[in-house]
Protein backbone atom coordinates (compact mmCIF):
# COMPACT_ATOMS: atom_id res chain seq x y z
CA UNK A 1 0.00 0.00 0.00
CA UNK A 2 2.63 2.65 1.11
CA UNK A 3 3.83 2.27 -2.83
CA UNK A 4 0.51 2.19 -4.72
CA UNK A 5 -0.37 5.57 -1.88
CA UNK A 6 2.40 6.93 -3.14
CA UNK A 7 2.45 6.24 -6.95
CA UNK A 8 -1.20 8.16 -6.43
CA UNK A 9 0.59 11.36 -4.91
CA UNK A 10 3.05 11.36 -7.38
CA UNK A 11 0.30 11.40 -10.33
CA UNK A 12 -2.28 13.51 -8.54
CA UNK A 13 -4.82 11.10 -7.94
CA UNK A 14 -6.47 12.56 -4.79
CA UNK A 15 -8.71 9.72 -4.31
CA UNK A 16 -9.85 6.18 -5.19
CA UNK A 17 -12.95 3.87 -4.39
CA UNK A 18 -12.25 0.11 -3.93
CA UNK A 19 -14.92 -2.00 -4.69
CA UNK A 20 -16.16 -4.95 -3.03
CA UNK A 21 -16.89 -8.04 -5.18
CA UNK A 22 -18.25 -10.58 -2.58
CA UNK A 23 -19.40 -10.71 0.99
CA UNK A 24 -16.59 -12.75 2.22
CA UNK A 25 -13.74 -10.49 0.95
CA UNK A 26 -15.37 -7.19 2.43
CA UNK A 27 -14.38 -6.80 5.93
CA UNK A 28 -10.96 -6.14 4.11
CA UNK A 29 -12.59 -3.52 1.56
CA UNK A 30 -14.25 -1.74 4.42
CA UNK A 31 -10.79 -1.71 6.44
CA UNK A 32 -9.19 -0.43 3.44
CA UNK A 33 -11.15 2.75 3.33
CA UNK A 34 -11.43 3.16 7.19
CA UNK A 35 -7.65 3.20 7.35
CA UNK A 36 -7.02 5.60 4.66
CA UNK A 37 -9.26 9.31 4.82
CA UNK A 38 -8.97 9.50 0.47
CA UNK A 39 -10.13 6.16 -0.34
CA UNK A 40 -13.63 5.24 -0.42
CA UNK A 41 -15.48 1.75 -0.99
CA UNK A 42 -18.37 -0.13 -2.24
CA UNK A 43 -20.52 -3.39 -1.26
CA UNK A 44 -21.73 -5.53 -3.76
CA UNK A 45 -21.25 -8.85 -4.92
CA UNK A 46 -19.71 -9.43 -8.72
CA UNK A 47 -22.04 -11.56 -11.51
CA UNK A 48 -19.05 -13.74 -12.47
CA UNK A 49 -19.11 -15.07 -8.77
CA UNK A 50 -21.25 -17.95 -8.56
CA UNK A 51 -20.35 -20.06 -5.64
CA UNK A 52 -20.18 -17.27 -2.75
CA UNK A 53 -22.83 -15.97 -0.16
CA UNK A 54 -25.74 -14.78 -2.06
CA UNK A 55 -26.66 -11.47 -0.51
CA UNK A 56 -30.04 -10.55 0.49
CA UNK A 57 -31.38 -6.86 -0.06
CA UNK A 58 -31.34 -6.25 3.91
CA UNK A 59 -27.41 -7.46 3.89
CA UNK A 60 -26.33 -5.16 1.25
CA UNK A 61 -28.62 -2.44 3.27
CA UNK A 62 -27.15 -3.21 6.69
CA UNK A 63 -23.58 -3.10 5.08
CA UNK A 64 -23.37 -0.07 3.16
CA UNK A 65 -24.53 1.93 6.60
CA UNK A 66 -21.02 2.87 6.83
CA UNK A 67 -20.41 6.94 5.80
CA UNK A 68 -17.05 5.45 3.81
CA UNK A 69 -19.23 3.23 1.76
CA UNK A 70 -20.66 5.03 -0.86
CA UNK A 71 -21.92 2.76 -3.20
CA UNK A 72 -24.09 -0.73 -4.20
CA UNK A 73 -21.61 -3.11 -6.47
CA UNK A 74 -19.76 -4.36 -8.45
CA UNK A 75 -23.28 -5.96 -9.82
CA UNK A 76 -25.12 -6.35 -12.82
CA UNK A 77 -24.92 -9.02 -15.88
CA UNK A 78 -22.25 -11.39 -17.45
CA UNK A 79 -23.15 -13.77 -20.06
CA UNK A 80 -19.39 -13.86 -21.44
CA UNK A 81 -17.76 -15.62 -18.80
CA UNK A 82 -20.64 -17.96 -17.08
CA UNK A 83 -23.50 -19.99 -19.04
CA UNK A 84 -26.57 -21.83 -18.77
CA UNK A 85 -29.56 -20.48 -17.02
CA UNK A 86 -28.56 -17.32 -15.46
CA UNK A 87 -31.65 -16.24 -13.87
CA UNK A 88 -30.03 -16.60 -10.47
CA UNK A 89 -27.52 -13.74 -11.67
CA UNK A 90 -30.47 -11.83 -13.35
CA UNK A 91 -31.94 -12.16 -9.51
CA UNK A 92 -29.18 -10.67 -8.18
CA UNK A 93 -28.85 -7.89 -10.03
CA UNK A 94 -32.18 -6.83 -9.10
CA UNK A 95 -31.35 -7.10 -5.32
CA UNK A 96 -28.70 -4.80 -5.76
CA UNK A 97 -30.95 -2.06 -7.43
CA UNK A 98 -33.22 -2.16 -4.98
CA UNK A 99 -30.52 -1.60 -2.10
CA UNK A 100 -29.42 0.97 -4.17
CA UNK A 101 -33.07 2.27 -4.35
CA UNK A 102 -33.29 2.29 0.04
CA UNK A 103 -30.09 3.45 0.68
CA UNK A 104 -29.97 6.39 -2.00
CA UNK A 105 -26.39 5.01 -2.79
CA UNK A 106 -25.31 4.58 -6.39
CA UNK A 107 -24.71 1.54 -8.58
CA UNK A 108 -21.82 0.18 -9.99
CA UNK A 109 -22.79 -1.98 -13.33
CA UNK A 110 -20.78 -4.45 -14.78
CA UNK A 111 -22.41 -6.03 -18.32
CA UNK A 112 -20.71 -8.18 -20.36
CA UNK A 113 -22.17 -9.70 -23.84
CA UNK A 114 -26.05 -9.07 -21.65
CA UNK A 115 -26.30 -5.67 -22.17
CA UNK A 116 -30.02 -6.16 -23.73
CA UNK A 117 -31.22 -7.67 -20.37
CA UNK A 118 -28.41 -5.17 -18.80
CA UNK A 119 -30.60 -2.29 -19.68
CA UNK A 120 -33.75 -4.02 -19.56
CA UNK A 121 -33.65 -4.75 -15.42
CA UNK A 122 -32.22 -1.58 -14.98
CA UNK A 123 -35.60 0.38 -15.86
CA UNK A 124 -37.74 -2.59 -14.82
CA UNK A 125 -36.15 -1.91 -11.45
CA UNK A 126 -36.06 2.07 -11.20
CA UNK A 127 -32.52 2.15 -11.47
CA UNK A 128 -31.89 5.50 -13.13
CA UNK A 129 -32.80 8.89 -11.73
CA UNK A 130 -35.88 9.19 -14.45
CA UNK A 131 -37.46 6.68 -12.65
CA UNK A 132 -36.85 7.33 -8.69
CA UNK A 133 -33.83 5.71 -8.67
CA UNK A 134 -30.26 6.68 -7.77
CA UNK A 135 -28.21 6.44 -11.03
CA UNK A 136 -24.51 5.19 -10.78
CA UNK A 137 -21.72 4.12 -13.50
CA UNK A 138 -21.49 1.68 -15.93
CA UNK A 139 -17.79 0.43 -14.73
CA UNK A 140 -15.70 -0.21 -17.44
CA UNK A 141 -17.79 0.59 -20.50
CA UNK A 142 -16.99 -2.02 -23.17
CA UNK A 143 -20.46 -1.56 -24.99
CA UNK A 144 -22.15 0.27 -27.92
CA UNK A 145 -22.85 4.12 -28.05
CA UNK A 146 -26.74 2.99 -28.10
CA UNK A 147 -26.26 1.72 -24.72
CA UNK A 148 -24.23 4.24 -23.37
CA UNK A 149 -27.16 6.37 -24.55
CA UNK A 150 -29.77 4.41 -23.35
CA UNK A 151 -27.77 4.10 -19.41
CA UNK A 152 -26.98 8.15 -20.16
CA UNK A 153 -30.83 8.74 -20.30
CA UNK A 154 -30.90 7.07 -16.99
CA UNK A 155 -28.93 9.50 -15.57
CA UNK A 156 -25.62 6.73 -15.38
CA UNK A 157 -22.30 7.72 -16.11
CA UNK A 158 -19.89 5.96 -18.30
CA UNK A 159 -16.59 5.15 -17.27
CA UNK A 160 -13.54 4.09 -19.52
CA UNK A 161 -10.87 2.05 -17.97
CA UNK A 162 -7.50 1.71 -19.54
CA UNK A 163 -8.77 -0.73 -22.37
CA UNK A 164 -9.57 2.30 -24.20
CA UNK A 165 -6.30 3.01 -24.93
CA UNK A 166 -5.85 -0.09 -26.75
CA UNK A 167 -4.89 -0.24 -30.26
CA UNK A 168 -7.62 -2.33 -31.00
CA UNK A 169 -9.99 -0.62 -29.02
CA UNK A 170 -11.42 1.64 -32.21
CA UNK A 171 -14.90 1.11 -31.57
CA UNK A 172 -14.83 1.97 -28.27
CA UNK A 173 -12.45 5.08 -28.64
CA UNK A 174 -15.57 5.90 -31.06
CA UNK A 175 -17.70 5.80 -28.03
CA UNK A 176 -15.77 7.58 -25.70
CA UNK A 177 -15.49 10.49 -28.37
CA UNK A 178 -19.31 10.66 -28.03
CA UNK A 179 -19.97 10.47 -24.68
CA UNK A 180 -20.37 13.52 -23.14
CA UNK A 181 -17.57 14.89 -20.53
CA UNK A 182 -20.23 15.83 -18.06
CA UNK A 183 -21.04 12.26 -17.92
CA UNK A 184 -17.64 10.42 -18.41
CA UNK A 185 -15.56 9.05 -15.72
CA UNK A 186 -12.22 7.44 -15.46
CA UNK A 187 -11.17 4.19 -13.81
CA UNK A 188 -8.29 1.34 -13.65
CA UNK A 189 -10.33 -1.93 -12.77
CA UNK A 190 -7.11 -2.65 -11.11
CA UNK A 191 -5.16 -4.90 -11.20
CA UNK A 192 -6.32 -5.59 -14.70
CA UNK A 193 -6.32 -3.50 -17.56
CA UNK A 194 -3.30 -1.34 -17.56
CA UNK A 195 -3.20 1.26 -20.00
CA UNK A 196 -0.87 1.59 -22.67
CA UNK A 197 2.31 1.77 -22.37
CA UNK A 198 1.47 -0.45 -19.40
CA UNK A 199 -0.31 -2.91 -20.67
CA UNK A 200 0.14 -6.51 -19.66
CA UNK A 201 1.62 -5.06 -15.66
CA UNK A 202 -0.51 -4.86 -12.54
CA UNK A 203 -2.25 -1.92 -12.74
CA UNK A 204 -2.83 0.53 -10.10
CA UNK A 205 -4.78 3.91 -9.29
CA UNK A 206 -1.86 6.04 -10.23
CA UNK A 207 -2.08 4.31 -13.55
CA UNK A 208 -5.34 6.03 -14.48
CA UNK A 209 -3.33 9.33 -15.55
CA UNK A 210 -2.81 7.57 -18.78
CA UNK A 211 -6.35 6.92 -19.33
CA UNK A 212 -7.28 10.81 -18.83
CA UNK A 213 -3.70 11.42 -21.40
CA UNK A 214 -5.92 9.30 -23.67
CA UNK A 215 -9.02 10.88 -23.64
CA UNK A 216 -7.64 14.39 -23.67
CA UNK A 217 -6.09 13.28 -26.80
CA UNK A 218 -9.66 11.45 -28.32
CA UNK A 219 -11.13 14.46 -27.60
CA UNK A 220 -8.77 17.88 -28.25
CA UNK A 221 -8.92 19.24 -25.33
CA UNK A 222 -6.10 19.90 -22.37
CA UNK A 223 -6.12 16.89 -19.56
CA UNK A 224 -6.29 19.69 -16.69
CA UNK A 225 -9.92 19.83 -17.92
CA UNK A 226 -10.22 15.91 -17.98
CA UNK A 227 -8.87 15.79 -14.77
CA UNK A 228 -11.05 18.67 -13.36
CA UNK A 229 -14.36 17.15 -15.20
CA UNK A 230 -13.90 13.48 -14.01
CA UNK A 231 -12.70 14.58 -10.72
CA UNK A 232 -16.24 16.80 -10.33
CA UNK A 233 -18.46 13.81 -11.83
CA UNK A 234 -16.59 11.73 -9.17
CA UNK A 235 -17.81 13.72 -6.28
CA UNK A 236 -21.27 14.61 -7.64
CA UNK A 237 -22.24 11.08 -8.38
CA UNK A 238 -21.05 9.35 -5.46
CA UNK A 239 -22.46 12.49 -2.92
CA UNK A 240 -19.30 13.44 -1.16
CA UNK A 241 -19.18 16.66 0.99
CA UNK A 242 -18.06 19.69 -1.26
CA UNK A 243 -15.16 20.38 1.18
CA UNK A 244 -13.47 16.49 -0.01
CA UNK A 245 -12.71 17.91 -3.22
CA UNK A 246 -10.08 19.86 -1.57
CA UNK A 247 -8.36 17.23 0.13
């Protein structure tokens, strides 16, 4: 930690969220953000885990009462890596938005090759703000503009991780050209998905400086204003006190 802390510093990122991808795993995630005042944390239990405690809308309620956790996730819908019948994974997915829904905390998506039934459950459910619900981010956006559009009109965010700077990333570098700033954020998915000229290492928060190099690129437009946009989406999505931006 005292080398991934200060591999942040060094690049200027002020903050990170860790996010929790089963039950058993997040005493540690919660620790993680107690211990350190810039790093926040979610609870939420991952699609591609099949055989771990299946959490119960009251669980993820009673463990997100914490003022460090600050959002519901990783959850959502992956038909890539698991087959079969998947309605236990469609099930929980809907558990999560309504958590999401009592708590007022934010989602954190994950789709993967199910982003028809991705989208589908989400306004089924009230997940976006048009329909009473909280919103979030669709964490590392590997999709099609229409559903970036169609999570957008939810009120969602979009985040790109470092596989957008991949050379064979063009369709999705088409995306992220469209997407609006206001509702873009930034992310590493560490440890995987290192950005170029990283990729193929662990990668780490203080990574995700390449990622906002990229985009300022994609786009035309100075990375002090990528930086300042993301940074502002950050804190407006996930409801952090005005006076954390200045830590």
């Amino acid at each position: 930690m005292p080398e991934i802390l200060a591999k942040m510093a060094e690049n200027r990122v002020t903050h990170a969220l860790c996010v929790s991808v089963d039950l058993p795993d997040f005493p540690q995630v919660l620790e993680l953000a107690t211990t350190y005042p810039h790093i926040y944390a979610s609870v939420g239990v991952h699609p591609d885990y099949e055989d771990t405690p299946e959490p119960s809308v009251d669980d993820l309620i009673r463990l997100s009462d914490h003022p460090k956790i600050i959002a519901i996730g990783e959850t959502g819908l992956d038909y890539f890596r698991l087959k079969g019948d998947l309605e236990w994974q469609r099930e929980r997915f809907r558990r999560h938005i309504r958590a999401s829904r009592a708590t007022g905390k934010p989602l954190i998506i994950h789709t993967r090759a199910a982003s028809e039934d991705t989208i589908r459950i989400m306004r089924e459910e009230g997940a976006g703000t048009n329909a009473g619900g909280v919103g979030g981010v669709m964490h590392c956006f590997t999709e099609s503009l229409a559903v970036a559009e169609a999570a957008i009109e939810m009120g969602f965010y979009i985040s790109f991780s470092g596989i957008v700077t991949f050379k064979s990333a063009k369709d999705l570098q088409a995306v992220a050209l469209a997407v609006p700033m206001e509702r873009t954020l930034i992310e590493t998915d560490s440890p995987y998905l290192a950005p170029v000229p990283f990729r193929g290492r662990m990668n780490e928060p203080g990574l995700v400086v390449h990622v906002a190099e990229y985009l300022a690129n994609l786009k035309g437009m100075p990375i002090a204003e990528v930086a300042r946009q993301t940074t502002e989406n950050f804190f407006t999505l996930f409801k952090l006190p005005e006076e954390t931006t200045h830590a």
